[in-house]
Protein backbone atom coordinates (compact mmCIF):
# COMPACT_ATOMS: atom_id res chain seq x y z
CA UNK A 1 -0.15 -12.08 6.92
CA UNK A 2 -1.59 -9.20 8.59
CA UNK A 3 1.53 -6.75 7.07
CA UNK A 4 0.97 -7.00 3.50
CA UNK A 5 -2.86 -6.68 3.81
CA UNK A 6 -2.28 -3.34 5.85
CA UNK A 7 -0.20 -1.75 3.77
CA UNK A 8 -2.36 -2.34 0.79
CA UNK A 9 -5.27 -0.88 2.52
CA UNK A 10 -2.95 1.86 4.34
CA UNK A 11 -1.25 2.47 0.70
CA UNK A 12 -4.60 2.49 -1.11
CA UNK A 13 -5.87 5.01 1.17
CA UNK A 14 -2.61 7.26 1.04
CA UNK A 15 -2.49 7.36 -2.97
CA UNK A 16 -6.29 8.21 -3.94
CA UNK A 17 -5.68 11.07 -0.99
CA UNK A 18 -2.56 12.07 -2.55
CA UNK A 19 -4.23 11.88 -6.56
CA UNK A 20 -7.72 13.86 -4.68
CA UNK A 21 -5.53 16.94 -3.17
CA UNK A 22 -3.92 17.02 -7.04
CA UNK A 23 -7.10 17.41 -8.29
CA UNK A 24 -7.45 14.07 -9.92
CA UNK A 25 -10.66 12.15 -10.93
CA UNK A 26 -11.67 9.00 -9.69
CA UNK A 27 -9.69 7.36 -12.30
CA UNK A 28 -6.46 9.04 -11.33
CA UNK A 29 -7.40 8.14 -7.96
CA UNK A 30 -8.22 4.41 -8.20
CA UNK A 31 -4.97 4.24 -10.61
CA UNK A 32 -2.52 6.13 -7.23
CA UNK A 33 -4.65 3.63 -4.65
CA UNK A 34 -3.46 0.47 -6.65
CA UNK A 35 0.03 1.85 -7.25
CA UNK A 36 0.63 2.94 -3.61
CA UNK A 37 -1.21 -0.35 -2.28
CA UNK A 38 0.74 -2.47 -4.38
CA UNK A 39 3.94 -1.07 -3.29
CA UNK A 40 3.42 -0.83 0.27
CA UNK A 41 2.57 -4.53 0.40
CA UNK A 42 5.51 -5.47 -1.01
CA UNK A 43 6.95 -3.76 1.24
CA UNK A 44 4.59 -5.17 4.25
CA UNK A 45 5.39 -8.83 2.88
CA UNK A 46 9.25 -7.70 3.00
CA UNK A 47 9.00 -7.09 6.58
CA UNK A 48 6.80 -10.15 7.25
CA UNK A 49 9.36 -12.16 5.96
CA UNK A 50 12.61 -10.50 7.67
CA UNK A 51 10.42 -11.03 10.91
CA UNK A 52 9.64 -14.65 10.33
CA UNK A 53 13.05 -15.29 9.72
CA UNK A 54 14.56 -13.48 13.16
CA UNK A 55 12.18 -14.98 14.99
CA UNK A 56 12.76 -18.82 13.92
């Protein structure tokens, strides 16, 4: 559980950065933070998944 929850916060972090050095407002920066969080816990639930199944 801990692999989708990181890579929201780690993917929420990485897109308001990426929207703040583009010169976006905090709109444009809340809107990257979801989109990058979102993806990168999908991503994080992928490999929590693919893990629980090698290990069992």
């Amino acid at each position: 559980m801990i692999l989708p929850l990181t890579g929201l916060l780690i993917g929420g972090i990485w897109g308001a950065w990426r929207a703040r050095r583009r010169g976006g407002k905090v709109a444009d920066m809340a809107q990257w933070g979801a989109a990058h969080g979102i993806a990168l816990a999908v991503v994080g639930l992928f490999l929590l998944l693919l893990l629980s199944r090698l290990a069992a």
